[in-house]
N, C-alpha and C. Protein backbone atom coordinates (compact mmCIF):
# COMPACT_ATOMS: atom_id res chain seq x y z
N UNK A 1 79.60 -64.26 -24.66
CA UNK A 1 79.03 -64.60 -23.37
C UNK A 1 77.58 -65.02 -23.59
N UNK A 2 77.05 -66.33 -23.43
CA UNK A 2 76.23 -66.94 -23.48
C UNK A 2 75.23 -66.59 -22.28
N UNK A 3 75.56 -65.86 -21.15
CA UNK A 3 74.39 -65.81 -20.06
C UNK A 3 73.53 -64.60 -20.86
N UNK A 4 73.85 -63.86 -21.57
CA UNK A 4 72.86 -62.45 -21.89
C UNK A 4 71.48 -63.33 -22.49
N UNK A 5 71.87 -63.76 -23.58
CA UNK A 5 70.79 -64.48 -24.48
C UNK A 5 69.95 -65.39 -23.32
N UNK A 6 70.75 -65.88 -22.22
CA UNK A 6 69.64 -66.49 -21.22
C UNK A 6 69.11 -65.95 -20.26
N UNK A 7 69.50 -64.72 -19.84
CA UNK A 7 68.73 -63.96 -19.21
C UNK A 7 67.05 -63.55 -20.08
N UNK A 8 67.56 -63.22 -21.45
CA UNK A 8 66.42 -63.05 -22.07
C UNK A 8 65.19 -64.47 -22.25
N UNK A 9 65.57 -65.47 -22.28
CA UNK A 9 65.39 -66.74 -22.07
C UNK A 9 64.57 -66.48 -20.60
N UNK A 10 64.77 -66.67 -19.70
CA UNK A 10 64.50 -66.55 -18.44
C UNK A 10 63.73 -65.91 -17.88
N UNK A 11 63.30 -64.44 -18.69
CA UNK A 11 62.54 -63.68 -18.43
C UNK A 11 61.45 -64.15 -19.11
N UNK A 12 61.48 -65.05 -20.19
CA UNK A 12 60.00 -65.16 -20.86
C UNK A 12 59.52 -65.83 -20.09
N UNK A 13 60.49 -67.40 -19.49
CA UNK A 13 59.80 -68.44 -18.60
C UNK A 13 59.08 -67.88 -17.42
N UNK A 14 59.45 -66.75 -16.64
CA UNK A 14 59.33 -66.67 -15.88
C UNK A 14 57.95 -65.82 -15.60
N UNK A 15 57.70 -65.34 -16.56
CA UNK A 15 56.09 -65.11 -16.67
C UNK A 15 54.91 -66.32 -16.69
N UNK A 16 55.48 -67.57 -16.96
CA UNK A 16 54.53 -68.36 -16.65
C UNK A 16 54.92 -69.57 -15.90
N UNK A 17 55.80 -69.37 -15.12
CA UNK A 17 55.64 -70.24 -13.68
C UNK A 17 55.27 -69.84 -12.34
N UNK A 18 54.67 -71.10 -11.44
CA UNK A 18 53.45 -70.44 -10.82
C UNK A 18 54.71 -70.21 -9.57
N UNK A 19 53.74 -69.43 -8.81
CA UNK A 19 54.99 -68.63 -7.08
C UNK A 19 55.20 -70.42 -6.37
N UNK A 20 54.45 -70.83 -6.69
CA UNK A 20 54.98 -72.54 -5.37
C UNK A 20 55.97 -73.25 -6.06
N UNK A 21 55.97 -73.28 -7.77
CA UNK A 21 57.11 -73.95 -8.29
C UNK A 21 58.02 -73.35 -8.49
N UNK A 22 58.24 -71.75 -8.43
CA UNK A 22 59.43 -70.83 -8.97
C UNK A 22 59.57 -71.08 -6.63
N UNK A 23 59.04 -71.32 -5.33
CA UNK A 23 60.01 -71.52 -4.39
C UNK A 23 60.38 -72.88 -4.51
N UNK A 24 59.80 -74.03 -4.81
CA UNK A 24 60.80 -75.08 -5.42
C UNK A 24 61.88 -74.84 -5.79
N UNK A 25 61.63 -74.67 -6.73
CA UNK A 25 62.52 -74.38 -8.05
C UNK A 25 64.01 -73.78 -7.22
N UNK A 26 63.75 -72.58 -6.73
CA UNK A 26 64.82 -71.74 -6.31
C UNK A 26 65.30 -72.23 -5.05
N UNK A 27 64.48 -72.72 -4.46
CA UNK A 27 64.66 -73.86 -2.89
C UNK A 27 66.12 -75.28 -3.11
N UNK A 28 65.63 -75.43 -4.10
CA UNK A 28 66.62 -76.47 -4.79
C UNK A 28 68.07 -76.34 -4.83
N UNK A 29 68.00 -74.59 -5.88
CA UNK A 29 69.00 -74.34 -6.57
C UNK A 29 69.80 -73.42 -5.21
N UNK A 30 69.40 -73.53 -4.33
CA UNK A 30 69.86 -72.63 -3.00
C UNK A 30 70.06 -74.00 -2.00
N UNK A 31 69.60 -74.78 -2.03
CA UNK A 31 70.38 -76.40 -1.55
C UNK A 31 71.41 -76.87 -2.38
N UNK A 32 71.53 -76.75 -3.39
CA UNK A 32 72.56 -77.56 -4.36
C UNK A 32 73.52 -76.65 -4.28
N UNK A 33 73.61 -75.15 -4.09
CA UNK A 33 74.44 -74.22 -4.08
C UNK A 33 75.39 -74.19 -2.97
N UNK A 34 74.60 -74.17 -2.22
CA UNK A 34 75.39 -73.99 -0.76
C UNK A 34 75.92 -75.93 -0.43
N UNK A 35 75.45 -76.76 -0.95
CA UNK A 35 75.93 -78.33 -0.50
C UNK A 35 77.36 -77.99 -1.25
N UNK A 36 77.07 -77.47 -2.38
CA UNK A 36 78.71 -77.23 -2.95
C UNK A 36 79.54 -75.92 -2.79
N UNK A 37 79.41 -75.36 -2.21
CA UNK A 37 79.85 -74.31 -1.50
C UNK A 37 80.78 -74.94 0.08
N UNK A 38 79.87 -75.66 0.48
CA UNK A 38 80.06 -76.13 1.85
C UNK A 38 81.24 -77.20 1.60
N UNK A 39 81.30 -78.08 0.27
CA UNK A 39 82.03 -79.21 0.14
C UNK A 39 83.20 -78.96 -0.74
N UNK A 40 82.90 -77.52 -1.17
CA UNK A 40 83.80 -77.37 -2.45
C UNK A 40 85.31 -78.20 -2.26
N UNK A 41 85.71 -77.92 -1.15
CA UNK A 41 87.78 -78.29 -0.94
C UNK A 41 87.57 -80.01 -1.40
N UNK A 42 86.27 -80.46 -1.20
CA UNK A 42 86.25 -81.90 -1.42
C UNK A 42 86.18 -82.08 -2.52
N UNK A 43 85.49 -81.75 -3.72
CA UNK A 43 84.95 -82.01 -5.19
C UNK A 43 85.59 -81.17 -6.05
N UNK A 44 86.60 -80.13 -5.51
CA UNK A 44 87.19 -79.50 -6.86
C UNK A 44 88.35 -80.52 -7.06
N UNK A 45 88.90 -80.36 -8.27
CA UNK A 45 90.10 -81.14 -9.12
C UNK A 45 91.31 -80.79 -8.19
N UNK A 46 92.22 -81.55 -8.33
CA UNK A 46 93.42 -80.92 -7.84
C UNK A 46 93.93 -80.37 -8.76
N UNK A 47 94.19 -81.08 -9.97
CA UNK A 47 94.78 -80.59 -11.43
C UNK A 47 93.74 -79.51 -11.98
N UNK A 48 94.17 -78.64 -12.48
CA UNK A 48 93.30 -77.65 -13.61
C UNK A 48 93.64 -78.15 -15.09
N UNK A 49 92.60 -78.10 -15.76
CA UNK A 49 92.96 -78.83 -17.20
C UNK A 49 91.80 -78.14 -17.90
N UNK A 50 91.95 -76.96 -18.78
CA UNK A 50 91.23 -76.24 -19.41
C UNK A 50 91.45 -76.65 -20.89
N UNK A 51 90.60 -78.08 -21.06
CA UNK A 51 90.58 -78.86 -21.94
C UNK A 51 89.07 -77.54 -23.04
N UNK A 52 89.44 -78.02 -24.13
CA UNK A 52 88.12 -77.30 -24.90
C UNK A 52 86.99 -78.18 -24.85
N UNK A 53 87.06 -78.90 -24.13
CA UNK A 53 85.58 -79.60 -23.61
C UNK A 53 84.66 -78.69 -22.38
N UNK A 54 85.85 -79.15 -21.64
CA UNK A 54 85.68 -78.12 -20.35
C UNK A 54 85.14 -76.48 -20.56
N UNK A 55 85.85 -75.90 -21.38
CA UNK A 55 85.90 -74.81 -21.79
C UNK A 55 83.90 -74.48 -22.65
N UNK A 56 83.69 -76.07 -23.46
CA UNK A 56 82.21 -75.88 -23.94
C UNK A 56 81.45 -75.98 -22.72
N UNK A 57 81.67 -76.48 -21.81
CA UNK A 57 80.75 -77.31 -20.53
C UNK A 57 80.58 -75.68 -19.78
N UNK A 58 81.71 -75.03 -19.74
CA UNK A 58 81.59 -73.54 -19.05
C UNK A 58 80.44 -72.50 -20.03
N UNK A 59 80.91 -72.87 -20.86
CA UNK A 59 80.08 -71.78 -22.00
C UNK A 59 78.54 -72.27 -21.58
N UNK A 60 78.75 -73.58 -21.87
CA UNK A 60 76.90 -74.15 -21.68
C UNK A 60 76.74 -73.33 -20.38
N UNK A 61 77.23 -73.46 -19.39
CA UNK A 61 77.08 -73.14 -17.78
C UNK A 61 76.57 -72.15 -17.82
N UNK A 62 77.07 -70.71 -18.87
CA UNK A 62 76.68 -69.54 -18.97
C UNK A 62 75.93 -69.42 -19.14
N UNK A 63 75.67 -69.91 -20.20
CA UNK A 63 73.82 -69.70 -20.43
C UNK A 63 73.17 -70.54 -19.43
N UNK A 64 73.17 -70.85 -19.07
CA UNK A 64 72.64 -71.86 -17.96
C UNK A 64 72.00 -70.76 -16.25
N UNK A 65 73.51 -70.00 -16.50
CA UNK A 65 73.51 -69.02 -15.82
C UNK A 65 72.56 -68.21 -15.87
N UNK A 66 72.81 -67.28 -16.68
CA UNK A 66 72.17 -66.54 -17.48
C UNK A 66 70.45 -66.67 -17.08
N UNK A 67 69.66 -67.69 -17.54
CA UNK A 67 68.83 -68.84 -17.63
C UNK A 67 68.41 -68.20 -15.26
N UNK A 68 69.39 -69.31 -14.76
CA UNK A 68 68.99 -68.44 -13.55
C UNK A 68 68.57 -67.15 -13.15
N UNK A 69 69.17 -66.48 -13.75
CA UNK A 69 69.48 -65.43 -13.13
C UNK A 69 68.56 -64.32 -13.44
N UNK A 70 68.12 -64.55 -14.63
CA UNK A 70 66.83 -63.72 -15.07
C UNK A 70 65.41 -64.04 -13.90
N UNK A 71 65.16 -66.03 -14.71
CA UNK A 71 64.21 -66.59 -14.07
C UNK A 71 64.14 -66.28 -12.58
N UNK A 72 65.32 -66.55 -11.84
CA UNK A 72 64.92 -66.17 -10.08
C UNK A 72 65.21 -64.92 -9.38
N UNK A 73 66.04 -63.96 -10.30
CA UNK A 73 66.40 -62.60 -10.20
C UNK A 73 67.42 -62.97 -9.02
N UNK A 74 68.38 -63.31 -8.94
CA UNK A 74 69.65 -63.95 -8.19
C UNK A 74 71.12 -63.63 -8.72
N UNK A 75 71.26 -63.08 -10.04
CA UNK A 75 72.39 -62.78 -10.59
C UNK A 75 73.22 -64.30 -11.52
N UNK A 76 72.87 -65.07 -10.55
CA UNK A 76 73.44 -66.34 -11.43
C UNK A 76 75.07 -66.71 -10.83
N UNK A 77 74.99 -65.69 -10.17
CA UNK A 77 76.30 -66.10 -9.33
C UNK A 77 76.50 -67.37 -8.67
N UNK A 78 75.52 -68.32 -8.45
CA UNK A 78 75.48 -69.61 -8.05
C UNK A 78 75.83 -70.26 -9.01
N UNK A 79 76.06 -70.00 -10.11
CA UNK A 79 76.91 -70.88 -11.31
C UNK A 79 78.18 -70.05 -11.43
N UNK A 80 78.54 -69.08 -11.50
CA UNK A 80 79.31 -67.97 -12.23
C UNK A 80 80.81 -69.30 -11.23
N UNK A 81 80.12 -68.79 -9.85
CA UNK A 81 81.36 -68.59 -8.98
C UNK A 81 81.82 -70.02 -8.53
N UNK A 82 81.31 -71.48 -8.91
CA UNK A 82 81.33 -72.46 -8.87
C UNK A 82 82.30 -72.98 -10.05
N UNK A 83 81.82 -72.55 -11.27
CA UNK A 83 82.54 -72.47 -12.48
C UNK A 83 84.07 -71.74 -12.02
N UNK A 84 84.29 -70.92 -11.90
CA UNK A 84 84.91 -70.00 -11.69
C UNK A 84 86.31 -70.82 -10.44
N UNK A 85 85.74 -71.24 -9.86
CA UNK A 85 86.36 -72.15 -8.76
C UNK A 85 87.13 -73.35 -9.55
N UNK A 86 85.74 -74.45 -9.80
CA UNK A 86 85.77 -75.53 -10.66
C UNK A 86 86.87 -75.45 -11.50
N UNK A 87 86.88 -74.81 -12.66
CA UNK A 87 86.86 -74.97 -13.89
C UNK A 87 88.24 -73.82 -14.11
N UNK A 88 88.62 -72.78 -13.43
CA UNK A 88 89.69 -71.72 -13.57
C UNK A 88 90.57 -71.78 -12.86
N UNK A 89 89.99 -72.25 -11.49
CA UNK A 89 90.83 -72.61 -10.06
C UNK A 89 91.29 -70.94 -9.59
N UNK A 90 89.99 -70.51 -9.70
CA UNK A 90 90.16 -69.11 -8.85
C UNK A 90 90.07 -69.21 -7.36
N UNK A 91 90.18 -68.72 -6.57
CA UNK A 91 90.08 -68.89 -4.87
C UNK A 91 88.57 -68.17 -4.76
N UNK A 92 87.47 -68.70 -3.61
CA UNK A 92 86.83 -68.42 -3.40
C UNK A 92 86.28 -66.63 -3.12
N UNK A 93 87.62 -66.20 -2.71
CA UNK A 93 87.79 -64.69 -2.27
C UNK A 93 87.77 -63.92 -4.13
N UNK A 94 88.47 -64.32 -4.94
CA UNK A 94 88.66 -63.79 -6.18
C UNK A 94 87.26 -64.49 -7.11
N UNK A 95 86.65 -65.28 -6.74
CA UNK A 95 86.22 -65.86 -7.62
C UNK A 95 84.96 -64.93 -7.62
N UNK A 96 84.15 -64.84 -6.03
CA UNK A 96 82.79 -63.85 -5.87
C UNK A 96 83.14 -62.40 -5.86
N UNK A 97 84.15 -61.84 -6.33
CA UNK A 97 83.61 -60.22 -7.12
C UNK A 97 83.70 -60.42 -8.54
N UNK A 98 84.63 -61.24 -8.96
CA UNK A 98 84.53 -61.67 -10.57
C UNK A 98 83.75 -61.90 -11.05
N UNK A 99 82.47 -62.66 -9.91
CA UNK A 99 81.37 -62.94 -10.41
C UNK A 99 80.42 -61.52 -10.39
N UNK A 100 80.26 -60.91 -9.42
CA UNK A 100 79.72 -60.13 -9.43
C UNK A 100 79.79 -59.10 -10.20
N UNK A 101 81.33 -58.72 -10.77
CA UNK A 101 81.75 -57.79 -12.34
C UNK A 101 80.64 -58.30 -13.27
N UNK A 102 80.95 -59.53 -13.57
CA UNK A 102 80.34 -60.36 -14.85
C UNK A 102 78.99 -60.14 -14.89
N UNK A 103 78.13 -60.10 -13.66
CA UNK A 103 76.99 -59.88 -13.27
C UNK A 103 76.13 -58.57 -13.68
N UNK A 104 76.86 -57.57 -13.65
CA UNK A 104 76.85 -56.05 -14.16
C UNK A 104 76.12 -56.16 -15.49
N UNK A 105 76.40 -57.13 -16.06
CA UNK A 105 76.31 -57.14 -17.72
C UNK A 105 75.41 -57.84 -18.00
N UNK A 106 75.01 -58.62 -16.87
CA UNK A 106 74.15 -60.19 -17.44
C UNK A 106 72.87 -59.43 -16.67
N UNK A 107 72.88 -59.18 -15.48
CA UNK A 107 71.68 -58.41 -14.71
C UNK A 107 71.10 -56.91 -15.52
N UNK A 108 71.82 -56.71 -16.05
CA UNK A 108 70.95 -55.47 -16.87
C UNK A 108 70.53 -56.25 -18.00
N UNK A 109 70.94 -57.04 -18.75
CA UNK A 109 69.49 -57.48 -20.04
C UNK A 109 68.82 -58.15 -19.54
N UNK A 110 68.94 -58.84 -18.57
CA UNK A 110 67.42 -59.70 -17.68
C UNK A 110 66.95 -58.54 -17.29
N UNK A 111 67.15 -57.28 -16.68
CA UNK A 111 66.43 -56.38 -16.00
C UNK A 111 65.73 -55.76 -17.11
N UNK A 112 66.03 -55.29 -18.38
CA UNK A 112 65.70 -54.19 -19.85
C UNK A 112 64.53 -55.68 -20.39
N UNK A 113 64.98 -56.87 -20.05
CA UNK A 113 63.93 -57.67 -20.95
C UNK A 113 62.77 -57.96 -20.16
N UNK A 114 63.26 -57.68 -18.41
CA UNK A 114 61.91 -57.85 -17.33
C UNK A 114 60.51 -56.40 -17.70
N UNK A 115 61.71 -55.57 -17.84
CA UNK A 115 61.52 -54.15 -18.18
C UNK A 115 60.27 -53.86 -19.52
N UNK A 116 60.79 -54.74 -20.17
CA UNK A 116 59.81 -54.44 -21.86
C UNK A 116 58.91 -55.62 -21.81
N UNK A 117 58.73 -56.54 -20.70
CA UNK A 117 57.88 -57.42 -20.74
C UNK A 117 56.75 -57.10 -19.45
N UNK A 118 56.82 -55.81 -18.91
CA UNK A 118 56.41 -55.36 -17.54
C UNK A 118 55.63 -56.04 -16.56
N UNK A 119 56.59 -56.95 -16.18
CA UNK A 119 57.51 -57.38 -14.83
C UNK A 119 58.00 -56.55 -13.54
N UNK A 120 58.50 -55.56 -13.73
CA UNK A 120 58.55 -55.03 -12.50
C UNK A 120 57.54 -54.46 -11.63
N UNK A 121 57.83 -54.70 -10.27
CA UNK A 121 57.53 -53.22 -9.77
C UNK A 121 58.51 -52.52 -8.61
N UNK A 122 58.53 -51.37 -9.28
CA UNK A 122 59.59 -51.03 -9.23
C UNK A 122 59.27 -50.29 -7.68
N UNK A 123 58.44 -49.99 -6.87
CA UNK A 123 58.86 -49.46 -5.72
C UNK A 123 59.03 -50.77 -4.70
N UNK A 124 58.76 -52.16 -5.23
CA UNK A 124 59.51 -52.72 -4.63
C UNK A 124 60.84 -52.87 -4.56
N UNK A 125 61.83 -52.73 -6.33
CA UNK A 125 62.75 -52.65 -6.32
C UNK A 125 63.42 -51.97 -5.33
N UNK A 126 62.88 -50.57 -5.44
CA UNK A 126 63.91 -49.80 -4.49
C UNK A 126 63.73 -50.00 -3.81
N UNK A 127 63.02 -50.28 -2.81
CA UNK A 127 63.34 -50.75 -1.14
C UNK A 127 64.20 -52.12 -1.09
N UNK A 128 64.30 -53.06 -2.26
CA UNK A 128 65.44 -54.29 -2.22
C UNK A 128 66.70 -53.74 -2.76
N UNK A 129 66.54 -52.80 -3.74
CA UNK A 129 67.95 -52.07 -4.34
C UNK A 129 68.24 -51.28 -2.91
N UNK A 130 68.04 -50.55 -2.16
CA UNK A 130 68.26 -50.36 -0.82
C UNK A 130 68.73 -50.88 0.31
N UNK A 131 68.26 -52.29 0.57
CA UNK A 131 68.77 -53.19 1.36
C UNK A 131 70.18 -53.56 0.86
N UNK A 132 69.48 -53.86 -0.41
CA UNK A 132 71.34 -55.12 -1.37
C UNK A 132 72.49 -54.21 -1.23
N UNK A 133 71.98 -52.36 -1.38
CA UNK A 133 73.31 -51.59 -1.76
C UNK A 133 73.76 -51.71 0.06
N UNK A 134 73.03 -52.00 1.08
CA UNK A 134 73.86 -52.20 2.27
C UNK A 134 74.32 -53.35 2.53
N UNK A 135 73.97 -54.13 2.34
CA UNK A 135 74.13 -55.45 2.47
C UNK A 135 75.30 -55.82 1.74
N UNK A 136 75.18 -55.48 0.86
CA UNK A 136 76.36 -55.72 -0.12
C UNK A 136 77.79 -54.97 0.55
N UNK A 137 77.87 -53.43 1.42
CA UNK A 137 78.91 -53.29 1.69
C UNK A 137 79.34 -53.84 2.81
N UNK A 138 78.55 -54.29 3.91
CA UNK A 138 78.51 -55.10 5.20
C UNK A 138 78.92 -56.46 4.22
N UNK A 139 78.86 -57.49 3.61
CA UNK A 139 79.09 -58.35 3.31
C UNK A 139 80.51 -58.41 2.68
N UNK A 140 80.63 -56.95 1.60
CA UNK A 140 82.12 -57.13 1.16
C UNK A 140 83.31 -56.87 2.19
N UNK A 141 82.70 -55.91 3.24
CA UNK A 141 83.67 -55.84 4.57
C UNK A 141 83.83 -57.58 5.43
N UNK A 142 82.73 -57.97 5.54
CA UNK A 142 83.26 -59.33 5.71
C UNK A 142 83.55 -60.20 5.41
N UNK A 143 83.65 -60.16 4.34
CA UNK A 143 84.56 -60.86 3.34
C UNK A 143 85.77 -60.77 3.41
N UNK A 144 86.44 -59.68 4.07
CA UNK A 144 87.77 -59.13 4.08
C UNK A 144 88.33 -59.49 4.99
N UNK A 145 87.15 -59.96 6.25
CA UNK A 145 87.05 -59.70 7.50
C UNK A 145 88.00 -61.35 7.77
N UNK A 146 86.72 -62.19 7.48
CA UNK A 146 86.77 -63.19 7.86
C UNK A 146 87.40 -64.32 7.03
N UNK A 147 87.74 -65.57 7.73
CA UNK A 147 88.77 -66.85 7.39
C UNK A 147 88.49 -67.16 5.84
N UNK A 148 88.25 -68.14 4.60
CA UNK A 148 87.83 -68.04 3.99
C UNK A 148 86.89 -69.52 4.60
N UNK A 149 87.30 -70.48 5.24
CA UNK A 149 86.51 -71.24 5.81
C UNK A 149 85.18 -71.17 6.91
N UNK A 150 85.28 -69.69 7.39
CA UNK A 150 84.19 -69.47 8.42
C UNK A 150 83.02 -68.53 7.09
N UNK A 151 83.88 -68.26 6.65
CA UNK A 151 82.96 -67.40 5.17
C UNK A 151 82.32 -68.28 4.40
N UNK A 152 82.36 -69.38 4.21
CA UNK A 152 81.98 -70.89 3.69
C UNK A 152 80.92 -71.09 3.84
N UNK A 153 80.86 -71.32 6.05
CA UNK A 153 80.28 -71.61 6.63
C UNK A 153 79.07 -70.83 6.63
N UNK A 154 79.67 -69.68 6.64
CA UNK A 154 78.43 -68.19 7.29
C UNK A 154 76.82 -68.14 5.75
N UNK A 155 78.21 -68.92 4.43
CA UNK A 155 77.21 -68.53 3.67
C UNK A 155 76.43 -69.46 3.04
N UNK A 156 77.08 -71.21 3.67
CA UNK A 156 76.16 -72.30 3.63
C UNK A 156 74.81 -71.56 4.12
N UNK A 157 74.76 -71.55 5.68
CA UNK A 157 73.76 -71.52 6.78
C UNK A 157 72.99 -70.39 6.19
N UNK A 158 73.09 -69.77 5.40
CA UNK A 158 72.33 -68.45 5.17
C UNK A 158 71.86 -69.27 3.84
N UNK A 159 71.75 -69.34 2.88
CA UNK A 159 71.69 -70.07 1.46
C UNK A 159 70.52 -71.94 2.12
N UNK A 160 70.97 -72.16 3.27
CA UNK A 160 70.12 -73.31 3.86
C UNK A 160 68.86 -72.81 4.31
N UNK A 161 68.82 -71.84 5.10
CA UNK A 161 67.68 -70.86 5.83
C UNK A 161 66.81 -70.46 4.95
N UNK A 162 67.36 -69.93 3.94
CA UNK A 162 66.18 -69.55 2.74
C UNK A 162 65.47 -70.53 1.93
N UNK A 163 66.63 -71.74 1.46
CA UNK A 163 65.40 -72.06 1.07
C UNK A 163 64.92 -73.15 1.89
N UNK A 164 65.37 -73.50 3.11
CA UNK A 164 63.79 -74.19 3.84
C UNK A 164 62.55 -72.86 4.06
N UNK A 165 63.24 -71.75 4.28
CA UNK A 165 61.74 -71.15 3.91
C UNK A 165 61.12 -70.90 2.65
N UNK A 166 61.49 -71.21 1.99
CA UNK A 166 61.22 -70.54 0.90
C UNK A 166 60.31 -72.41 0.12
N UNK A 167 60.23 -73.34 0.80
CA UNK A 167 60.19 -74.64 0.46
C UNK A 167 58.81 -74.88 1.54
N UNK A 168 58.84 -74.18 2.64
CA UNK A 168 57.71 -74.08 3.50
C UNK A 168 57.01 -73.24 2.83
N UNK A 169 57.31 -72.20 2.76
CA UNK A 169 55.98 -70.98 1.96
C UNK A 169 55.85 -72.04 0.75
N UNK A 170 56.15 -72.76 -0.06
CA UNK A 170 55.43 -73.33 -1.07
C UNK A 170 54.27 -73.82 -0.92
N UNK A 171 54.29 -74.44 0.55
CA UNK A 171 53.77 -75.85 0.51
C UNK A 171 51.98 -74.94 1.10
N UNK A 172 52.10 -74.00 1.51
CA UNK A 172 51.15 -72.80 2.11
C UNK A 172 50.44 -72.35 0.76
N UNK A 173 51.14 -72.24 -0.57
CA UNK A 173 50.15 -71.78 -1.67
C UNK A 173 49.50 -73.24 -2.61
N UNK A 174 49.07 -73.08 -3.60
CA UNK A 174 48.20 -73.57 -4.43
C UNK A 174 49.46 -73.98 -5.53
N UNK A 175 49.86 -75.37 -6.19
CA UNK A 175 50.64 -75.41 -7.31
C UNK A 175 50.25 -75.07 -8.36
C-alpha cells in the first residue's frame, strides 16, 4: 500500500505551505471531489476491466492518496472511494466504509509522522476528534437512511459549501 509512504510525504510538505495556498489547494480538491461524486453514474465505465495498467494507475492513486491525506488531514478518502467506484465497481454505499477501513492505517502514519514532526495541537484535536466521533455516527445512520442518489446530493452540497468558504477565507489572508 503506497498511501503510508505518502502520508509521510505529505506531512513534510505540509510544514511549508502557506494557510491561503493549503485553502486553495484543498478548495480545489473539494470541487473536483464532489463534481465527481455528483456525476459519477455519468463517467464511470460500464465494463470493469482490471487491466494491470489500471491496476498501476490505482497504486499511483494511493500514494497520491496518501499524499492528500496527510497534507490536508482529510483521510484521502476523496481518492480511496472514487478509485474504489472507478476502477473495482464497488457501489457507492460499499465503497465509503472500505474507504474508511483503509483509512485506519493510512491516518495513523500521517498522524505518528505529524506527531514526530510537532504539528499537532492536540487540544484542538480533541474537540474535532469529538465532533467527527458524532458526526461520523449521525452520518453512518444516514447513510443507511437515505436513497443512494439523495446521499450524492446531500454530500455534493456539503463538499461545495466548504470549499467556497474555504476559497473566500483565502482571499482574506496574505499568499
Amino acid at each position: 500500500m503506497l498511501a503510508i509512504p505518502g502520508t509521510i510525504l505529505g506531512a513534510f510538505i505540509s510544514h511549508d505551505i502557506t494557510s491561503s495556498s493549503f485553502k486553495i489547494l484543498f478548495g480545489i480538491v473539494l470541487i473536483a471531489s464532489s463534481v465527481y461524486i455528483f456525476l459519477r453514474r455519468k463517467i464511470e465505465p460500464k465494463e470493469r476491466n482490471l487491466s494491470k495498467q489500471i491496476m498501476i494507475l490505482a497504486t499511483g492513486a494511493s500514494f497520491f492518496a496518501g499524499i492528500i491525506s496527510s497534507l490536508f488531514g482529510i483521510g484521502g478518502g476523496i481518492v480511496f472511494v472514487p478509485l474504489m467506484v472507478i476502477v473495482v465497481g464497488l457501489s457507492m454505499k460499499i465503497a465509503a466504509p472500505t474507504s474508511q477501513f483503509i483509512l485506519l492505517f493510512v491516518s495513523a502514519s500521517g498522524m505518528a509522522v505529524h506527531a514526530l514532526l510537532g504539528h499537532p495541537d492536540f487540544y484542538q484535536a480533541l474537540l474535532l476528534a469529538i465532533g467527527a466521533f458524532g458526526g461520523g455516527l449521525v452520518g453512518s445512520r444516514l447513510s443507511l437512511e437515505l436513497e443512494e442518489k439523495k446521499l450524492r446530493i446531500l454530500v455534493t452540497i456539503v463538499m461545495i459549501a466548504a470549499a467556497i468558504k474555504l476559497l473566500i477565507d483565502s482571499l482574506e489572508g496574505p499568499f
